[in-house]
C-alpha atoms as a PDB file:
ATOM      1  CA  UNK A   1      45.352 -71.291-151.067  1.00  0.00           C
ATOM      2  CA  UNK A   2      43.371 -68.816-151.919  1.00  0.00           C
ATOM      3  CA  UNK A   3      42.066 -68.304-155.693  1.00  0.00           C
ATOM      4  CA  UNK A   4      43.807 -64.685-156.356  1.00  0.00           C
ATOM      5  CA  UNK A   5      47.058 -66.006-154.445  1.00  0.00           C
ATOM      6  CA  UNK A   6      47.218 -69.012-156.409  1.00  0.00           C
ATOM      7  CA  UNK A   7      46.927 -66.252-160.182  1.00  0.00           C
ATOM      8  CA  UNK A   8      49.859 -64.898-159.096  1.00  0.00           C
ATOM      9  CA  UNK A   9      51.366 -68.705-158.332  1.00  0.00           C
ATOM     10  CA  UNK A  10      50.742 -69.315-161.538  1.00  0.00           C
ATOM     11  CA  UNK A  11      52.096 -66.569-163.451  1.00  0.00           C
ATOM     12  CA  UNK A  12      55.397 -66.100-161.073  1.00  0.00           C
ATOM     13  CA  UNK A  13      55.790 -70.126-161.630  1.00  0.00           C
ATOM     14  CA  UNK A  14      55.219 -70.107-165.673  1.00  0.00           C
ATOM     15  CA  UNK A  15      56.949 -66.920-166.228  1.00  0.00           C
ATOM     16  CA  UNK A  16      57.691 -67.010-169.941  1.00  0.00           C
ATOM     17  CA  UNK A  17      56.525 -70.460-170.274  1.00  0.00           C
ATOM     18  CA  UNK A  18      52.985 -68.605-169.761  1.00  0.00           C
ATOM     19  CA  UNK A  19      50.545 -70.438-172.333  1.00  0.00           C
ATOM     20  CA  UNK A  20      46.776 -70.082-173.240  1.00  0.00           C
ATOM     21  CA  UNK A  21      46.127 -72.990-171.159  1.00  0.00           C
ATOM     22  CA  UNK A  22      47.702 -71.280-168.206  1.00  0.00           C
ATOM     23  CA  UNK A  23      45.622 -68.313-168.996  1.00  0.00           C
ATOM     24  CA  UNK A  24      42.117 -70.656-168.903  1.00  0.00           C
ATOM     25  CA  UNK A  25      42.883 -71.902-165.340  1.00  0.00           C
ATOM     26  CA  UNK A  26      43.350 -68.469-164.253  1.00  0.00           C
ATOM     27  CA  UNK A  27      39.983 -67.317-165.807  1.00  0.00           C
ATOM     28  CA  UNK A  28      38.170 -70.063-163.771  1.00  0.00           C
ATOM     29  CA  UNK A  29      40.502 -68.839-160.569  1.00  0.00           C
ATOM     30  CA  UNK A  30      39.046 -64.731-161.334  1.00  0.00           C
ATOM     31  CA  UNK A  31      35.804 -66.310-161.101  1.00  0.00           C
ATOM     32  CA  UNK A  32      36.394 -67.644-157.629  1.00  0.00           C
ATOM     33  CA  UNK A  33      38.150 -64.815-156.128  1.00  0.00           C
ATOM     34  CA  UNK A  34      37.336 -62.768-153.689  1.00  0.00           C
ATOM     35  CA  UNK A  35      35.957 -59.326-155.900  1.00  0.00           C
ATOM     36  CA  UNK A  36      37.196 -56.732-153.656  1.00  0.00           C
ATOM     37  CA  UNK A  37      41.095 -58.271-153.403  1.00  0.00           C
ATOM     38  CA  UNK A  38      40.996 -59.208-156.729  1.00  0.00           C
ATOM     39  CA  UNK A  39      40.248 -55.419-157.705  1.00  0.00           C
ATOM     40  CA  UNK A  40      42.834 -54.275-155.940  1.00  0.00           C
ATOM     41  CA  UNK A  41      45.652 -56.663-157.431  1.00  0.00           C
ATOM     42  CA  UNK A  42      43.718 -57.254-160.865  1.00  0.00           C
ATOM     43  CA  UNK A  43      46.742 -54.152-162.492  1.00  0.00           C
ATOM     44  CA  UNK A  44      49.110 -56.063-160.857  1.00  0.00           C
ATOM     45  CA  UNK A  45      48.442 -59.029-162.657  1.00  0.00           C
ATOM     46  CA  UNK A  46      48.070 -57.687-166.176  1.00  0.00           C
ATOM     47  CA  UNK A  47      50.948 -55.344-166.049  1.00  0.00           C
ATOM     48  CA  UNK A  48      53.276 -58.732-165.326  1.00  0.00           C
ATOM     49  CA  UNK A  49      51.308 -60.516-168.033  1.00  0.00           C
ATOM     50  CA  UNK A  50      51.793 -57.462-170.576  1.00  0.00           C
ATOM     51  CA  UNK A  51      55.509 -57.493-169.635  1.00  0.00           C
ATOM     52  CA  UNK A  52      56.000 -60.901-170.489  1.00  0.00           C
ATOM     53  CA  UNK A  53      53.418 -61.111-173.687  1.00  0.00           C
ATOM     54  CA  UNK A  54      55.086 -58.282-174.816  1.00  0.00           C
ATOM     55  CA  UNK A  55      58.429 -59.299-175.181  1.00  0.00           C
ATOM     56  CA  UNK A  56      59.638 -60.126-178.482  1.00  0.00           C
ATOM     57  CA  UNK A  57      61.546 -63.058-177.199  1.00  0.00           C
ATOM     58  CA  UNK A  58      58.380 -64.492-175.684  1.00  0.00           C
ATOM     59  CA  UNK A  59      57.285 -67.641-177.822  1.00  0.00           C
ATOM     60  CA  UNK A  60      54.198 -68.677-176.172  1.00  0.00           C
ATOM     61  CA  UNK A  61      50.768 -68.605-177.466  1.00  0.00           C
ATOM     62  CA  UNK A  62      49.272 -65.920-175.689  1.00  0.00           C
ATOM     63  CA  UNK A  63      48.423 -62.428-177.630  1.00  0.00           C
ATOM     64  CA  UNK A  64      50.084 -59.331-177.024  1.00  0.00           C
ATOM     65  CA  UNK A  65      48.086 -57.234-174.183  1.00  0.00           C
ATOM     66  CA  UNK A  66      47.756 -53.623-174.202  1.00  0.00           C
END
């Protein structure tokens, strides 16, 4: 699988269960993706991660994102 298909993986599997831990793998994973693709989705990701930082219900340890 490739690197910026398995971000999304990860984020669509952990949902609100999203931790900081989760986060590091997918740091290593933006390092190995392709540039240009991950560009393109790179909003994509963030917006879902905002949505679910975001919410007030969300007890993980991730900050809020802008």
């Amino acid at each position: 699988m490739k690197p910026e298909d398995k971000i999304f993986e990860i984020l669509r599997e952990k949902g609100e269960a999203i931790r900081q831990s989760d986060m590091d793998e997918i740091e290593l994973l933006i390092m190995e993706a392709d540039p240009d693709v991950w560009i393109e989705r790179m909003g994509w990701f963030y917006e879902g991660l905002a949505l679910i930082v975001n919410d007030p219900n969300y007890e993980g340890d991730i900050a809020p994102v802008d």
